[in-house]
Protein backbone atom coordinates (compact mmCIF):
# COMPACT_ATOMS: atom_id res chain seq x y z
CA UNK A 1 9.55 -7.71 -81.99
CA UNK A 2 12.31 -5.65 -80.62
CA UNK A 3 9.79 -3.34 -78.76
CA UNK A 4 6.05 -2.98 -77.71
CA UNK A 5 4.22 -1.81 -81.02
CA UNK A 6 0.91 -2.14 -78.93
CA UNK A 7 2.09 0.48 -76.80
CA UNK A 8 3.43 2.71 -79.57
CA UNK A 9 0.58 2.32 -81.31
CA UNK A 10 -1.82 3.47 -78.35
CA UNK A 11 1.04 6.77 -77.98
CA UNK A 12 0.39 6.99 -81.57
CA UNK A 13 -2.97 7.54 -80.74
CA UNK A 14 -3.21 9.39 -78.20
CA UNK A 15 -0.46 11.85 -79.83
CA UNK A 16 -2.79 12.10 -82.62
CA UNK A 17 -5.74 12.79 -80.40
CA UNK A 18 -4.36 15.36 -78.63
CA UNK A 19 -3.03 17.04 -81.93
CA UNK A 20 0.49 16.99 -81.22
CA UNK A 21 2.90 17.14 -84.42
CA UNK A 22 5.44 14.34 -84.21
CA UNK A 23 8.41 12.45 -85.51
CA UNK A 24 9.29 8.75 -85.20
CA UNK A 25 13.03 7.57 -85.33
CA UNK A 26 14.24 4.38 -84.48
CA UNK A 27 16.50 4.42 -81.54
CA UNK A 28 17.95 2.71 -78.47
CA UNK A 29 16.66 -0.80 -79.96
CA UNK A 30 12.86 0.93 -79.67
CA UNK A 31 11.18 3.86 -81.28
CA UNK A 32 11.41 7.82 -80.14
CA UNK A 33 8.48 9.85 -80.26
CA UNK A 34 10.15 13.16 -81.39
CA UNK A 35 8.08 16.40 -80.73
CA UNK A 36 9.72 19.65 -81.65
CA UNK A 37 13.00 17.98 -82.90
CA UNK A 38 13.46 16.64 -79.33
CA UNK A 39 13.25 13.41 -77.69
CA UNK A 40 10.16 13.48 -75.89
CA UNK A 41 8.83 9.66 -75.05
CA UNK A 42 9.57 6.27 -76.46
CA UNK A 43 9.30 2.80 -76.28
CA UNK A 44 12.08 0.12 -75.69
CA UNK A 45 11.29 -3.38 -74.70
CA UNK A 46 8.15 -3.21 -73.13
CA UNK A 47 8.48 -0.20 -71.43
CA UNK A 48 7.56 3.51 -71.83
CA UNK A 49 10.67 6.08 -71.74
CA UNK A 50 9.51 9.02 -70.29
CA UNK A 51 11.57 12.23 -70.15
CA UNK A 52 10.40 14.17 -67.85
CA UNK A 53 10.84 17.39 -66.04
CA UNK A 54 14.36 16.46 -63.76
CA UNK A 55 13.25 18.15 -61.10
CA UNK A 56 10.45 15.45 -60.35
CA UNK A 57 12.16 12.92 -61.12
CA UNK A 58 12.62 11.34 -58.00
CA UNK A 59 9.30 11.75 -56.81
CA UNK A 60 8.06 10.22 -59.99
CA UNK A 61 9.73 6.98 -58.86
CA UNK A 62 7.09 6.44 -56.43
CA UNK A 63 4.47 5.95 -59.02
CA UNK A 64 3.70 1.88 -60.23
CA UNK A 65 5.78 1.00 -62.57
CA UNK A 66 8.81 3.45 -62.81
CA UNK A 67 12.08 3.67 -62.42
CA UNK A 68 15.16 5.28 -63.52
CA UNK A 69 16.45 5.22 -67.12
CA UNK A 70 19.31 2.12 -66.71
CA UNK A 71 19.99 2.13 -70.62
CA UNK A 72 23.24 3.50 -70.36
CA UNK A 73 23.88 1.95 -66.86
CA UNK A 74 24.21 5.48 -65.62
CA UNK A 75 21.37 7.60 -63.84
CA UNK A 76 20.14 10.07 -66.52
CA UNK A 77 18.01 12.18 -64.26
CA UNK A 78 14.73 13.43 -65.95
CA UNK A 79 14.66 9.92 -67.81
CA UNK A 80 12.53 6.70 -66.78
CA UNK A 81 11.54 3.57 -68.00
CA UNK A 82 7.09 2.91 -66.84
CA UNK A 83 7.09 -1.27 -66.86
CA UNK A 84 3.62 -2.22 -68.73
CA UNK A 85 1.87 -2.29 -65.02
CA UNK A 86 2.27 1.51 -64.82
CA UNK A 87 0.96 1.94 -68.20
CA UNK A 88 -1.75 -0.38 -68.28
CA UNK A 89 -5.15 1.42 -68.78
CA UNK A 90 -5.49 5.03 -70.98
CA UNK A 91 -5.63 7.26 -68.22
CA UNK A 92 -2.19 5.89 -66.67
CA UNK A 93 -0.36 6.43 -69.95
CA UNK A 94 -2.22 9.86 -70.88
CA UNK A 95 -0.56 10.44 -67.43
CA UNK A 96 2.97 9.73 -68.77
CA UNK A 97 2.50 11.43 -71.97
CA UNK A 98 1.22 14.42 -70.52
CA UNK A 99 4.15 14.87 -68.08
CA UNK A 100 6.53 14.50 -71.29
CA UNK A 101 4.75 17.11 -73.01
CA UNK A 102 4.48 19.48 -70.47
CA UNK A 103 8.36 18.81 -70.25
CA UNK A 104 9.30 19.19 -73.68
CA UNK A 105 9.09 23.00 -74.23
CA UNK A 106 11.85 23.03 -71.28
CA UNK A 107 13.79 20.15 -72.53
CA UNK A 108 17.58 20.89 -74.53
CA UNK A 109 17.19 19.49 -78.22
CA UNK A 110 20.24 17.34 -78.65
CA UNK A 111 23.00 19.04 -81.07
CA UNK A 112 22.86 17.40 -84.31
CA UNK A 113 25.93 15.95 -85.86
């Protein structure tokens, strides 16, 4: 298992619940969750990626579980990784989600190639 498919599964769900039209691409040894062609949350390891609005990003880091996106072993402001104890009942990870999706109408699609 090269990433948490409980944990997709349950943003699967709650994606679906909350009507929101997305796309699934592998990526970054997890899965993307893709919502108007742009990267909106994911899973890698065990851990949610969240992108989120930059300009909370650092006070996001207060909240259990996150921290700063270390995939590319450069800060990438806006991105975090939620370990499973942030994530760990349905109203902590509708918290995440939510946060990405209010984000995503402000988020830059990447440029495709």
């Amino acid at each position: 298992m090269a990433y948490d498919e409980l944990l997709a599964d349950r943003i699967r769900a709650e994606l679906k619940r909350k009507s929101v039209a997305f796309e699934e691409k592998k990526m970054m040894g997890g899965i993307t969750f893709m919502v108007d062609d742009k990267m909106c949350m994911g899973v890698t390891k065990n851990d949610l990626m969240a992108r989120v609005d930059p300009e909370s990003h650092e006070s996001l880091l207060e909240k259990k579980g996150a921290r700063t996106m270390d995939f590319t072993k450069r800060v990438m402001k806006g991105y975090l990784f939620i370990e499973p104890i942030g994530v760990e009942t349905d109203d902590e990870l509708d918290y995440w989600l939510s946060l990405c999706l209010d984000f995503n109408p402000k988020a830059k699609s990447s440029k495709k190639r």
